[in-house]
Protein backbone atom coordinates (compact mmCIF):
# COMPACT_ATOMS: atom_id res chain seq x y z
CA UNK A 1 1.20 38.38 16.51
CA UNK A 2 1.33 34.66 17.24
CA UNK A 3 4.32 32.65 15.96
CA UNK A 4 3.91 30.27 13.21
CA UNK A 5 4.87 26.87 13.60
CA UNK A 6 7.90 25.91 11.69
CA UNK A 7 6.67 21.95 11.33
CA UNK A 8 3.60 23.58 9.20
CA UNK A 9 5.26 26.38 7.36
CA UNK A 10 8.72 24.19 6.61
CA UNK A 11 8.58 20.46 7.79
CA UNK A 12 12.11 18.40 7.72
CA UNK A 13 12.48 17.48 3.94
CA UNK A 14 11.26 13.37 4.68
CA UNK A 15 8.39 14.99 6.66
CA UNK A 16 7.48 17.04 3.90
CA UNK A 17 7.86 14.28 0.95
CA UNK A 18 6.48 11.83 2.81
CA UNK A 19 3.15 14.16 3.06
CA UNK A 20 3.83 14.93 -0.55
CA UNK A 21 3.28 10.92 -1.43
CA UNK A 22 0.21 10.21 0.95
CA UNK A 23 -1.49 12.86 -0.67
CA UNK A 24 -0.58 11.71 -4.12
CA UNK A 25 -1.72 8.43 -3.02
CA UNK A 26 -4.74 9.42 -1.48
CA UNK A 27 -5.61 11.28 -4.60
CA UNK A 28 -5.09 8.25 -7.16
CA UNK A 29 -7.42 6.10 -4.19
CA UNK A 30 -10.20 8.90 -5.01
CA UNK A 31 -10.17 8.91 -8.96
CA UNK A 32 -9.79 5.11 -9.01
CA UNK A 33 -13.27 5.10 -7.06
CA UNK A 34 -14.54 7.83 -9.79
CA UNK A 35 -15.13 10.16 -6.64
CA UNK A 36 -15.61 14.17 -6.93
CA UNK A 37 -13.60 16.46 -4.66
CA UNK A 38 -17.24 17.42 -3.64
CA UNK A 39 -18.40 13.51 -2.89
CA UNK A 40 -15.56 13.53 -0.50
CA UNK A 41 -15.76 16.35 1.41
CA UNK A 42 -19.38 15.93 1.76
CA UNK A 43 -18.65 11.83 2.94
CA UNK A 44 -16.42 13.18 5.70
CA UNK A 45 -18.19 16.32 6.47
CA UNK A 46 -15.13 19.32 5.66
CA UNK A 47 -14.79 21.47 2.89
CA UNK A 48 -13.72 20.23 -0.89
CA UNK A 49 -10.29 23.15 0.06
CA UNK A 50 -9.65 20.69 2.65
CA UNK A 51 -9.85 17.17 0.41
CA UNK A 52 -7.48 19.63 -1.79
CA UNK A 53 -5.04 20.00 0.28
CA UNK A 54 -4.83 16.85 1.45
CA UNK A 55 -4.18 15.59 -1.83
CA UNK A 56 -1.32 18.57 -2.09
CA UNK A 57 0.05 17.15 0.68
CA UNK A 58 -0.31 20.41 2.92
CA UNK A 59 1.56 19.97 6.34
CA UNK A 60 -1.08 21.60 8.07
CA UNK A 61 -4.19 19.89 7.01
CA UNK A 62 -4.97 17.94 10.43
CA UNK A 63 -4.48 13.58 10.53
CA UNK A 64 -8.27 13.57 11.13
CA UNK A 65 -8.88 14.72 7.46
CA UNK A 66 -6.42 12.02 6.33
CA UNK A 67 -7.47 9.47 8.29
CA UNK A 68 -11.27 9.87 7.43
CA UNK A 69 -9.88 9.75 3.66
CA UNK A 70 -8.63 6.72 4.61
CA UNK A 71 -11.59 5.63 6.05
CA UNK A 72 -13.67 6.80 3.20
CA UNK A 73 -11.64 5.10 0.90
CA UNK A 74 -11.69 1.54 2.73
CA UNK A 75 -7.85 2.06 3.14
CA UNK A 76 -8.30 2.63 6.77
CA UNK A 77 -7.04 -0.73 7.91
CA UNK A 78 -3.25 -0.79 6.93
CA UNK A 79 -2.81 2.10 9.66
CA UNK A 80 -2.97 -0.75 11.78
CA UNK A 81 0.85 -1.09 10.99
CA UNK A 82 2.06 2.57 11.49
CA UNK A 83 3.71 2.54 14.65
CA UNK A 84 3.17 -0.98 15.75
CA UNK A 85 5.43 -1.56 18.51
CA UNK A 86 5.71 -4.98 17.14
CA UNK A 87 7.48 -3.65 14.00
CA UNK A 88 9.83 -1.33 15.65
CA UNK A 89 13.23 -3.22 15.92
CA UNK A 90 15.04 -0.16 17.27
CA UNK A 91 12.67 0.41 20.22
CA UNK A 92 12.58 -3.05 20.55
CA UNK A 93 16.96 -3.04 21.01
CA UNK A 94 16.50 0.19 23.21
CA UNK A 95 14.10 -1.64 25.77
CA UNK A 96 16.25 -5.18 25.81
CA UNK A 97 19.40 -3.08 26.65
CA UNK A 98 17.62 -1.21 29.65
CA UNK A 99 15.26 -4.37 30.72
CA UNK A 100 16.31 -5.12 34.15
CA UNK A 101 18.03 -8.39 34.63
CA UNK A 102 17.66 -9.42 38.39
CA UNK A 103 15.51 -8.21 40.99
CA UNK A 104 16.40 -6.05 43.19
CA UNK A 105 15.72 -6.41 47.07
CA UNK A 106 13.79 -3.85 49.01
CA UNK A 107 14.96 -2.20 52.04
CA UNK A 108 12.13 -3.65 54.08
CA UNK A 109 10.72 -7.32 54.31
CA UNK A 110 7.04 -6.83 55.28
CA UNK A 111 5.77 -10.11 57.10
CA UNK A 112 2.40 -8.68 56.57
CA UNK A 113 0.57 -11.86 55.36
């Protein structure tokens, strides 16, 4: 019998509430547009279960299904900012404090021109 995954069956708590708001979220984007469970699932070509369980929040619904509610919402766009290197002042610090600050000389010179 195959193991299951503890990140799907119990995900750390700000994992879990975290999933627990975009689905929330994602499920006030779909009755502000007047949209079914059914027009959705049909848009993005899963089951209405799966819509359902976004909207729940479930750990193990896949980021396809909520990124292609995204999409099907128009909300798509602000994952542009999820991640971005450019926003992320601690691996920003941890890449200054290892970022070489002379060069260092090779063994060799090649006078290969």
């Amino acid at each position: 019998m195959a193991k299951k995954n503890p990140l799907l069956t119990a995900p750390p708590y700000p994992v879990e509430q975290t999933l627990k708001r975009l689905g929330a979220n994602l499920r006030t984007a779909r009755l502000r547009r007047n949209l079914t469970l059914e027009n959705v699932a049909q848009k993005i070509g899963v089951q209405r279960r799966t819509i359902s369980d976004a909207e729940k929040g479930n750990p193990s619904t896949s980021t396809a299904v909520y990124m292609a509610l995204l999409w099907a919402y128009d909300l798509i766009g602000q994952m542009e900012d999820v991640a971005d290197p450019a926003r992320d002042k601690e691996g920003q610090a941890l890449a200054l404090s290892r970022e070489r600050t002379r060069a260092r000389q090779s063994g060799d010179i090649d006078n290969d021109f």
